[in-house]
PDB file of N, CA and C in Angstrom:
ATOM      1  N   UNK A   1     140.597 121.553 114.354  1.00  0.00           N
ATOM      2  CA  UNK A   1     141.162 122.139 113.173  1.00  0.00           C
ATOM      3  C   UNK A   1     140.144 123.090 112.556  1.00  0.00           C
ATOM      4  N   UNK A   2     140.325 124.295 112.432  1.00  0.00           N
ATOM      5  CA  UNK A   2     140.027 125.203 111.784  1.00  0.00           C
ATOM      6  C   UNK A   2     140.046 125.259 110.269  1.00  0.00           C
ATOM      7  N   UNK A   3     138.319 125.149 109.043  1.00  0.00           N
ATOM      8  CA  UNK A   3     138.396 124.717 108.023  1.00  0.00           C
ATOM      9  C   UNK A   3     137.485 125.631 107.429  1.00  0.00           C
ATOM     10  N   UNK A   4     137.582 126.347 106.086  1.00  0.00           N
ATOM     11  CA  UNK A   4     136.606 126.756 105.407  1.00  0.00           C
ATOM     12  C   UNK A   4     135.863 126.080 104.406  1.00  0.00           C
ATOM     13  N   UNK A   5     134.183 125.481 104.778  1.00  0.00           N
ATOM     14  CA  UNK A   5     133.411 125.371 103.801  1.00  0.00           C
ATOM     15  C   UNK A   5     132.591 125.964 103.366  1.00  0.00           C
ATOM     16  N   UNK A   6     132.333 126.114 102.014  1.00  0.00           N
ATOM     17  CA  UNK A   6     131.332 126.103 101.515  1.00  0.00           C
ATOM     18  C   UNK A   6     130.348 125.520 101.376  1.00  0.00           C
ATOM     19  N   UNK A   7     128.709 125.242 102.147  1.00  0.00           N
ATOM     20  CA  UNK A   7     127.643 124.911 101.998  1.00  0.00           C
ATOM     21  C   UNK A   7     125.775 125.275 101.414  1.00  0.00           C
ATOM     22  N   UNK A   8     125.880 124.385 100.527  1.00  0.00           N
ATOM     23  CA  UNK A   8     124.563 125.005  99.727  1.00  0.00           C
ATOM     24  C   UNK A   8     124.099 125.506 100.859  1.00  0.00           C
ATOM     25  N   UNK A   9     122.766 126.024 100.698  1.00  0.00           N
ATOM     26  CA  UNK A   9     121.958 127.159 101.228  1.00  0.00           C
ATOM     27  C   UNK A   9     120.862 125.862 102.063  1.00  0.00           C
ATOM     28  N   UNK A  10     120.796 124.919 101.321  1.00  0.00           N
ATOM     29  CA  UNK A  10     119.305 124.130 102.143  1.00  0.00           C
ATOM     30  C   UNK A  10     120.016 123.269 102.965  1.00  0.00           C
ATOM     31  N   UNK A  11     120.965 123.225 102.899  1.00  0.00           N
ATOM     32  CA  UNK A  11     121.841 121.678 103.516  1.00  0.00           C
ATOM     33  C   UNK A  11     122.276 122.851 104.945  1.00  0.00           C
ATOM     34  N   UNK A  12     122.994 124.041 104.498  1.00  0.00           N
ATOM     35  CA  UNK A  12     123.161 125.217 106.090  1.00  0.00           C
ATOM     36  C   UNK A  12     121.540 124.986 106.932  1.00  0.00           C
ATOM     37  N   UNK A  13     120.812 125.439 106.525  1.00  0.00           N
ATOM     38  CA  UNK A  13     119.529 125.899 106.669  1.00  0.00           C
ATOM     39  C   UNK A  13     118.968 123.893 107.474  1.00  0.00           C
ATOM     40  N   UNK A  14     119.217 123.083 106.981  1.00  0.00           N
ATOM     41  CA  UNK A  14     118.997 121.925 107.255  1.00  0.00           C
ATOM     42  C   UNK A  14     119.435 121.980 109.130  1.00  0.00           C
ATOM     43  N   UNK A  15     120.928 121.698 108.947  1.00  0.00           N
ATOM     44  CA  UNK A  15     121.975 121.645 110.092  1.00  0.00           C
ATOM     45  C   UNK A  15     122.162 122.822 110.827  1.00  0.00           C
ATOM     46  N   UNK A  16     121.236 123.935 110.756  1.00  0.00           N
ATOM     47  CA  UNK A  16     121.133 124.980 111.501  1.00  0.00           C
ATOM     48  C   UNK A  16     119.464 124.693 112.501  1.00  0.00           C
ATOM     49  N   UNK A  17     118.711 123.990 111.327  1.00  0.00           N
ATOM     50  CA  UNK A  17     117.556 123.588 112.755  1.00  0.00           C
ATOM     51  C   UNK A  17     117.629 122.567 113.306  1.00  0.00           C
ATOM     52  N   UNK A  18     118.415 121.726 112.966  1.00  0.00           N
ATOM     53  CA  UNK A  18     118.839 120.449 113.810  1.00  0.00           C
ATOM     54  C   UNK A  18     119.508 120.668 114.654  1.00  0.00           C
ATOM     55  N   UNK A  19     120.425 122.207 114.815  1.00  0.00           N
ATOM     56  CA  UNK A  19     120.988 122.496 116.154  1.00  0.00           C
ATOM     57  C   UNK A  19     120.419 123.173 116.898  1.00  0.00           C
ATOM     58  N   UNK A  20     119.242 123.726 116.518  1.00  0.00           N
ATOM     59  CA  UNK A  20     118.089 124.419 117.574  1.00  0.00           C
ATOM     60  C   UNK A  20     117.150 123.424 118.029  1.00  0.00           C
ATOM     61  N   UNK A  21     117.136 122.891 117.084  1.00  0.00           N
ATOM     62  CA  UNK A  21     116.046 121.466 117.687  1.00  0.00           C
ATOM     63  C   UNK A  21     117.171 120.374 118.883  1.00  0.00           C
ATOM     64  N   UNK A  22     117.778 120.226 118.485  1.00  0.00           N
ATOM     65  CA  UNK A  22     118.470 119.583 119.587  1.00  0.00           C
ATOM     66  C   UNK A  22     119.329 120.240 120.299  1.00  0.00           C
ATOM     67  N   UNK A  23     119.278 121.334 120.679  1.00  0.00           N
ATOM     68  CA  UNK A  23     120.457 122.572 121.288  1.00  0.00           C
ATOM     69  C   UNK A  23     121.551 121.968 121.352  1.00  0.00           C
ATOM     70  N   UNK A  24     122.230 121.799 120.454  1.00  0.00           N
ATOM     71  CA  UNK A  24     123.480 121.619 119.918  1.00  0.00           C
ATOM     72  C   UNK A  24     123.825 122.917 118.948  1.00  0.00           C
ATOM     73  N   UNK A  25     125.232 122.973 119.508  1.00  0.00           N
ATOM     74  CA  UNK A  25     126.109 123.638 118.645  1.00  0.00           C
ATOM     75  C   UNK A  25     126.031 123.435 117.064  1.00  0.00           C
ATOM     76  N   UNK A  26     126.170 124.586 116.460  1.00  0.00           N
ATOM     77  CA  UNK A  26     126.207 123.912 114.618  1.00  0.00           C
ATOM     78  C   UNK A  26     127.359 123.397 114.420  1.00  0.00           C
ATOM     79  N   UNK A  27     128.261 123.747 114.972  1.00  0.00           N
ATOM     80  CA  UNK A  27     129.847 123.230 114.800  1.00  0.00           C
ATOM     81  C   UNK A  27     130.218 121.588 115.057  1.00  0.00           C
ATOM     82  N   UNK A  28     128.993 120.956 116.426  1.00  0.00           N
ATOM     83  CA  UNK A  28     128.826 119.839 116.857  1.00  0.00           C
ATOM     84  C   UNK A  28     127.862 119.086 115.989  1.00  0.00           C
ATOM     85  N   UNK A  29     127.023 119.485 115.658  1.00  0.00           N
ATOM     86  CA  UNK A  29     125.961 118.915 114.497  1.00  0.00           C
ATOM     87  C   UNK A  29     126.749 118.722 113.717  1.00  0.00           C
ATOM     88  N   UNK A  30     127.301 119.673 112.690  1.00  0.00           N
ATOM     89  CA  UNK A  30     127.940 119.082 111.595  1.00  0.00           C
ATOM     90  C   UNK A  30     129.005 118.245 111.570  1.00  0.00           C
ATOM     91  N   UNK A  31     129.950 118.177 112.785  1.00  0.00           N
ATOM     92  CA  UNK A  31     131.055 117.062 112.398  1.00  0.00           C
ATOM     93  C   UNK A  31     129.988 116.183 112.967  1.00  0.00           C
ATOM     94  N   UNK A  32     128.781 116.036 113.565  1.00  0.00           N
ATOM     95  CA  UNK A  32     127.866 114.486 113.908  1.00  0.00           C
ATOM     96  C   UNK A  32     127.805 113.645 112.517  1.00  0.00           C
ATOM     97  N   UNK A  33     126.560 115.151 111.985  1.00  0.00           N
ATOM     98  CA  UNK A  33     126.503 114.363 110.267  1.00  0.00           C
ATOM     99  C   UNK A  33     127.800 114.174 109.845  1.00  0.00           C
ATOM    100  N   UNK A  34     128.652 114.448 109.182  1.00  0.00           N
ATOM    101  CA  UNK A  34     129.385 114.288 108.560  1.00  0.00           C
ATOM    102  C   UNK A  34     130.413 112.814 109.033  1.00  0.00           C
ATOM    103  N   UNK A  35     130.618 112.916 110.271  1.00  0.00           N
ATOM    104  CA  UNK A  35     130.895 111.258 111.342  1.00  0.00           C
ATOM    105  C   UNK A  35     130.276 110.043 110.566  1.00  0.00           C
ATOM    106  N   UNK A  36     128.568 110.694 110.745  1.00  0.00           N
ATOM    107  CA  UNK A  36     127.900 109.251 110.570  1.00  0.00           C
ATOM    108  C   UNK A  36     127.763 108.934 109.273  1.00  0.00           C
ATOM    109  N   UNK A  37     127.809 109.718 108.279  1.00  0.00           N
ATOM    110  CA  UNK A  37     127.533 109.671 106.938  1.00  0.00           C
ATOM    111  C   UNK A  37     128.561 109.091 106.485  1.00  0.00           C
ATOM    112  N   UNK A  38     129.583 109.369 106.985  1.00  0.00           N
ATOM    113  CA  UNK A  38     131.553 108.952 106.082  1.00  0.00           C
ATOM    114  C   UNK A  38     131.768 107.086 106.800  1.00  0.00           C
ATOM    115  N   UNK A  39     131.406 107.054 108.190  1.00  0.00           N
ATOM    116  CA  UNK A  39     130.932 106.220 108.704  1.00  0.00           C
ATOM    117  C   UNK A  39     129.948 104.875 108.132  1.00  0.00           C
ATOM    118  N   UNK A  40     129.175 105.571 107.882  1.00  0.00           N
ATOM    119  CA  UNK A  40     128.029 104.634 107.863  1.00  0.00           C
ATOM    120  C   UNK A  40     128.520 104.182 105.713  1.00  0.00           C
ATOM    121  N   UNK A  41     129.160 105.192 105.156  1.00  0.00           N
ATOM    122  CA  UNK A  41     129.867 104.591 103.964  1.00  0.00           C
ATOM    123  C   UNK A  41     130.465 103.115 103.720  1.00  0.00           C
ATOM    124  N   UNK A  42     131.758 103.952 104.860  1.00  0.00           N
ATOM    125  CA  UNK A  42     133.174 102.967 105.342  1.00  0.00           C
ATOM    126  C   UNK A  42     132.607 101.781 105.799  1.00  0.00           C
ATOM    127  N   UNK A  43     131.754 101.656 106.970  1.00  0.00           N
ATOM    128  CA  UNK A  43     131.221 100.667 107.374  1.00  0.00           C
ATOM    129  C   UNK A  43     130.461  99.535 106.557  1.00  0.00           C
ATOM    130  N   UNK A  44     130.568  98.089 106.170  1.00  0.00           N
ATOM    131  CA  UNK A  44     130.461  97.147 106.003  1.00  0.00           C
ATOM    132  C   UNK A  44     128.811  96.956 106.511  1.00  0.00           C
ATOM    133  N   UNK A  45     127.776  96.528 105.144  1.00  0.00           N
ATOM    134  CA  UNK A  45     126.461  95.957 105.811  1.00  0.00           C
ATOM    135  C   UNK A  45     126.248  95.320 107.010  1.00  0.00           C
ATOM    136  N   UNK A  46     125.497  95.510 107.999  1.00  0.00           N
ATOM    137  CA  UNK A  46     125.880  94.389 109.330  1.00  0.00           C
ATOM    138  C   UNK A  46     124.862  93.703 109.252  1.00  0.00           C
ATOM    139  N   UNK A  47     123.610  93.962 107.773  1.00  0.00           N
ATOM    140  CA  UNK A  47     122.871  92.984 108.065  1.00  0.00           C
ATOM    141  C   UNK A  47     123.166  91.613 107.909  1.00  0.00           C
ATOM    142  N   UNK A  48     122.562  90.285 108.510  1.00  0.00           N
ATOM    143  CA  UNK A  48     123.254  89.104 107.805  1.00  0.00           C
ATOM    144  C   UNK A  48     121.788  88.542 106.473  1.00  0.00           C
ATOM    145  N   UNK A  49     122.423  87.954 105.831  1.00  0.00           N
ATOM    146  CA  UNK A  49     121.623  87.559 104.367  1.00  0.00           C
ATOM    147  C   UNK A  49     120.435  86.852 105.300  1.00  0.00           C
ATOM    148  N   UNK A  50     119.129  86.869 104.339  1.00  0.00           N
ATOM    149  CA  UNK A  50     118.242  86.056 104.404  1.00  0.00           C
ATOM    150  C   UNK A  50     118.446  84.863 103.724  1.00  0.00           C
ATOM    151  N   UNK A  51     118.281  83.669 105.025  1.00  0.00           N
ATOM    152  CA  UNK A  51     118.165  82.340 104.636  1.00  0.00           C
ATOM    153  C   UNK A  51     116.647  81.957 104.811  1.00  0.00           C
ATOM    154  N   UNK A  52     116.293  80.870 103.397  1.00  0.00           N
ATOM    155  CA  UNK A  52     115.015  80.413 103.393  1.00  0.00           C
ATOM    156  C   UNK A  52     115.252  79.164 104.459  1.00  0.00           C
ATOM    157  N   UNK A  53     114.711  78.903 105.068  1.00  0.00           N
ATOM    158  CA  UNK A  53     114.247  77.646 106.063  1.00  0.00           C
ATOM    159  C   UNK A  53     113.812  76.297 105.641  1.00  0.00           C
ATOM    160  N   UNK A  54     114.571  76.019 104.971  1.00  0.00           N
ATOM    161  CA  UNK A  54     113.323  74.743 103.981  1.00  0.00           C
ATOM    162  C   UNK A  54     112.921  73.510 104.950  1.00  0.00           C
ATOM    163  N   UNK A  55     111.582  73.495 104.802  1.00  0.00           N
ATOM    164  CA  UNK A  55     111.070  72.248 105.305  1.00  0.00           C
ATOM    165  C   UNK A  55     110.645  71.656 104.816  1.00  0.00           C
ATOM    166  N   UNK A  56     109.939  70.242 104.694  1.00  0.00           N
ATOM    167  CA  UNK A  56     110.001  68.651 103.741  1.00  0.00           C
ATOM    168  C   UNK A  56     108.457  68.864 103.690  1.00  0.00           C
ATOM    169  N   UNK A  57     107.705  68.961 102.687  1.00  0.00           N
ATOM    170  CA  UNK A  57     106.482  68.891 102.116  1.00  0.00           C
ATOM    171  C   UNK A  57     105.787  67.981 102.754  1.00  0.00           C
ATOM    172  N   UNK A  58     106.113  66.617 102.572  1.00  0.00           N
ATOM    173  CA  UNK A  58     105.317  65.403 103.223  1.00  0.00           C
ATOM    174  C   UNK A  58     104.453  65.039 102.261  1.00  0.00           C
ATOM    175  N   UNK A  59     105.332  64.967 100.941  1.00  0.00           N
ATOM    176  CA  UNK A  59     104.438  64.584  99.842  1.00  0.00           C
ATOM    177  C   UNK A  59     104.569  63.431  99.571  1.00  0.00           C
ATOM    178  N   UNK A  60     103.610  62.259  99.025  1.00  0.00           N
ATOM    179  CA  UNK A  60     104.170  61.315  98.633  1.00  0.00           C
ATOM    180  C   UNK A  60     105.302  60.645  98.011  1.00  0.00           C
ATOM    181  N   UNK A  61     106.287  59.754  97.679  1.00  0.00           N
ATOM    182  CA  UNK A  61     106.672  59.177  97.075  1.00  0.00           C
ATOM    183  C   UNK A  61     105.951  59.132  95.639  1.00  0.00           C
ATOM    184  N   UNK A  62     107.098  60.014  94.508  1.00  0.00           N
ATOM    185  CA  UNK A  62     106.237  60.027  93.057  1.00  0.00           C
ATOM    186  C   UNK A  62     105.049  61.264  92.984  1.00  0.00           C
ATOM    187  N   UNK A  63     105.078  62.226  93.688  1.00  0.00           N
ATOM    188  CA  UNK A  63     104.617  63.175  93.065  1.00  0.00           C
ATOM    189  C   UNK A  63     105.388  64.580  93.172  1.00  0.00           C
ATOM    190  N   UNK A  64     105.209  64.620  91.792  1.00  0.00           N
ATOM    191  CA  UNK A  64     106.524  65.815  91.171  1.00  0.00           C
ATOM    192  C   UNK A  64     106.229  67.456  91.784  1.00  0.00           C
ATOM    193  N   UNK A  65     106.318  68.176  92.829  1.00  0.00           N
ATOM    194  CA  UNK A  65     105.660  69.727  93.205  1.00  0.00           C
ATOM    195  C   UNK A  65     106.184  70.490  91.689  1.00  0.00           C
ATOM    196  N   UNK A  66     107.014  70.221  91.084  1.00  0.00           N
ATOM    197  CA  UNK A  66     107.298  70.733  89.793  1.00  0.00           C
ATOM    198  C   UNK A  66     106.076  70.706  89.217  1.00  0.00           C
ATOM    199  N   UNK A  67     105.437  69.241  89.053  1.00  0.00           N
ATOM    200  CA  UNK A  67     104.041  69.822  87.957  1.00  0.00           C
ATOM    201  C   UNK A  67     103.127  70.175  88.746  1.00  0.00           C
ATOM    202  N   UNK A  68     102.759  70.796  89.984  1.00  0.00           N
ATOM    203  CA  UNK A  68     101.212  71.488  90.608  1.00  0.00           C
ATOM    204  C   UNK A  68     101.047  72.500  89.989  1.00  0.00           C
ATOM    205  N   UNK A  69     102.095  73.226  89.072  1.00  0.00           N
ATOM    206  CA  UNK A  69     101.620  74.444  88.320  1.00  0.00           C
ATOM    207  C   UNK A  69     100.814  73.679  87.036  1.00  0.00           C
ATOM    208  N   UNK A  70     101.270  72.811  86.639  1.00  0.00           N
ATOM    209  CA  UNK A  70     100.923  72.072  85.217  1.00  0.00           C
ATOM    210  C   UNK A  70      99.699  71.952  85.333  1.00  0.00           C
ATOM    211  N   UNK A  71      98.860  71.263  86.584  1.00  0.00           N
ATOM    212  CA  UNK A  71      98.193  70.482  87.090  1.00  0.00           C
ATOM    213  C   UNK A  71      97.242  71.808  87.198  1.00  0.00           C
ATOM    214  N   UNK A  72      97.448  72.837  88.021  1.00  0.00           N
ATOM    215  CA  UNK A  72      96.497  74.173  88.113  1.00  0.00           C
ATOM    216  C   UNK A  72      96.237  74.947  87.155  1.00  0.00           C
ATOM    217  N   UNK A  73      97.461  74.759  85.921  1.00  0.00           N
ATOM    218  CA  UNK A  73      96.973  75.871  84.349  1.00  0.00           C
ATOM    219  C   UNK A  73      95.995  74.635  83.932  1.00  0.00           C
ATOM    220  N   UNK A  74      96.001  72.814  83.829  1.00  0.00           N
ATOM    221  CA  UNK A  74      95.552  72.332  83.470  1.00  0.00           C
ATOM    222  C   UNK A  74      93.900  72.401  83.787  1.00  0.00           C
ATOM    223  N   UNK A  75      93.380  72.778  84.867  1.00  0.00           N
ATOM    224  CA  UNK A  75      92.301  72.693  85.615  1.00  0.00           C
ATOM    225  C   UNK A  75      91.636  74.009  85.193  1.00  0.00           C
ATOM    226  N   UNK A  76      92.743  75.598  85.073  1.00  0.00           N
ATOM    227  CA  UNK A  76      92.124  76.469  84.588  1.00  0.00           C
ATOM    228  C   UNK A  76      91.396  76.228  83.279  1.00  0.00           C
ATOM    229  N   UNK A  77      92.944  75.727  82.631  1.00  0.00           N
ATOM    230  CA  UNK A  77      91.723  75.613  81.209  1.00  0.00           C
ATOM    231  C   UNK A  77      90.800  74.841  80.807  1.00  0.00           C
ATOM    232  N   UNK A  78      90.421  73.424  81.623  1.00  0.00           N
ATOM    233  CA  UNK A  78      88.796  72.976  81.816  1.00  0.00           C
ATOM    234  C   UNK A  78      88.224  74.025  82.424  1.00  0.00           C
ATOM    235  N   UNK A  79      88.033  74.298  83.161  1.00  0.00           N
ATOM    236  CA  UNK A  79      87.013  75.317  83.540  1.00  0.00           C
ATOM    237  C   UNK A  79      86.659  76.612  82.429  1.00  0.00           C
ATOM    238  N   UNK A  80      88.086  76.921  82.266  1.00  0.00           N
ATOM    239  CA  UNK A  80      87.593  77.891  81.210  1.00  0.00           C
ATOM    240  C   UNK A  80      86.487  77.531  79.816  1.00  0.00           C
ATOM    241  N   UNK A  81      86.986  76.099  79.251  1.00  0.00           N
ATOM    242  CA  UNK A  81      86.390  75.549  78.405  1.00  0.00           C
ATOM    243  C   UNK A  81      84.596  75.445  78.843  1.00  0.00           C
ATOM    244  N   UNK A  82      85.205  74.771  79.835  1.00  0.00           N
ATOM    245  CA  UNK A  82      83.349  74.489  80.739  1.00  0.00           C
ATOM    246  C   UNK A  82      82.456  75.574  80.754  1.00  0.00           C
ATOM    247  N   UNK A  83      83.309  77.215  81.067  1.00  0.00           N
ATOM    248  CA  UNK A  83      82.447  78.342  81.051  1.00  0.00           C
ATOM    249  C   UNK A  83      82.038  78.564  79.254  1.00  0.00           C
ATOM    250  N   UNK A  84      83.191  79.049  78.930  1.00  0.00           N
ATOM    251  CA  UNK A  84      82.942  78.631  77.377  1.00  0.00           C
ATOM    252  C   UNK A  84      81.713  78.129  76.942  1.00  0.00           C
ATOM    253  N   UNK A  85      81.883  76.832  76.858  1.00  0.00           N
ATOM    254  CA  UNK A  85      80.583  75.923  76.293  1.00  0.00           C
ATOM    255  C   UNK A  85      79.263  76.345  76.570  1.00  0.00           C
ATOM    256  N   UNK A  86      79.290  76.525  77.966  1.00  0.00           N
ATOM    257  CA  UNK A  86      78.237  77.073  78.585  1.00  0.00           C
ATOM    258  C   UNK A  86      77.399  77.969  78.253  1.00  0.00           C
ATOM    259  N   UNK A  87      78.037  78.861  77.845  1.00  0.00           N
ATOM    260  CA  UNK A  87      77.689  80.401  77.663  1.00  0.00           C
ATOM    261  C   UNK A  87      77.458  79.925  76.361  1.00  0.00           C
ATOM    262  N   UNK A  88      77.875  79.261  74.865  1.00  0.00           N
ATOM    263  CA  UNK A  88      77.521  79.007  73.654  1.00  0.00           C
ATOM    264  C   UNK A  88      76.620  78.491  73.609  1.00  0.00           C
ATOM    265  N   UNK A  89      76.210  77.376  74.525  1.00  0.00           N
ATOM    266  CA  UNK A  89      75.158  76.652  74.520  1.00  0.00           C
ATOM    267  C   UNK A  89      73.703  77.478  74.833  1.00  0.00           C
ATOM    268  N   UNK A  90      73.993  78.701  75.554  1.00  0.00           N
ATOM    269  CA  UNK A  90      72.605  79.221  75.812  1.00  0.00           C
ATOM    270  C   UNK A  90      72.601  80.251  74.590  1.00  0.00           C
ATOM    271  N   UNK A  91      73.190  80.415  73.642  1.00  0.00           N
ATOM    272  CA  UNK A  91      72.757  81.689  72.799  1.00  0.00           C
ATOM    273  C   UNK A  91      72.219  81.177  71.874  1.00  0.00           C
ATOM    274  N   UNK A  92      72.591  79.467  71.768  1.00  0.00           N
ATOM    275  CA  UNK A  92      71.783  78.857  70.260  1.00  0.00           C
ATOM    276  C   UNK A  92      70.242  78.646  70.821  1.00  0.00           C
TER     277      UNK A  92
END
């Protein structure tokens, strides 16, 4: 079928070296792009979702992985205190 478009100037200029670079016709280039682009729209993601893998800790019976954050801000802030002190103690 015989069609008149109009195409910006960089998008011609685009699909005119993609048909010298691949010696293809411009007439064949452009219904390619235009195939894969309307295509690749229509078409449905084919990736499939990421599933996490969960595997079993091997933690005791009675200890919560909920509080190891509790447990690590708890430890920062002794230490922090410990540097703290430290550093006061040498300026007196």
């Amino acid at each position: 079928m015989r069609t008149t478009v109009t195409l910006d100037r960089d998008l011609e200029q685009i699909l005119r070296e993609t048909a010298v670079r691949t010696r293809k016709p411009f007439k064949k280039v452009l219904n390619e792009t235009l195939r894969s682009a309307l295509e690749s729209k229509l078409r449905p993601d084919k990736t499939e979702p990421f599933v996490v893998q969960a595997k079993p800790m091997g933690l005791r019976t009675g200890l919560d992985p909920a509080g190891f954050n509790q447990l690590s801000d708890d430890l920062e802030a002794e230490a922090h205190l410990e540097t703290t002190r430290h550093l006061l103690s040498q300026r007196s």
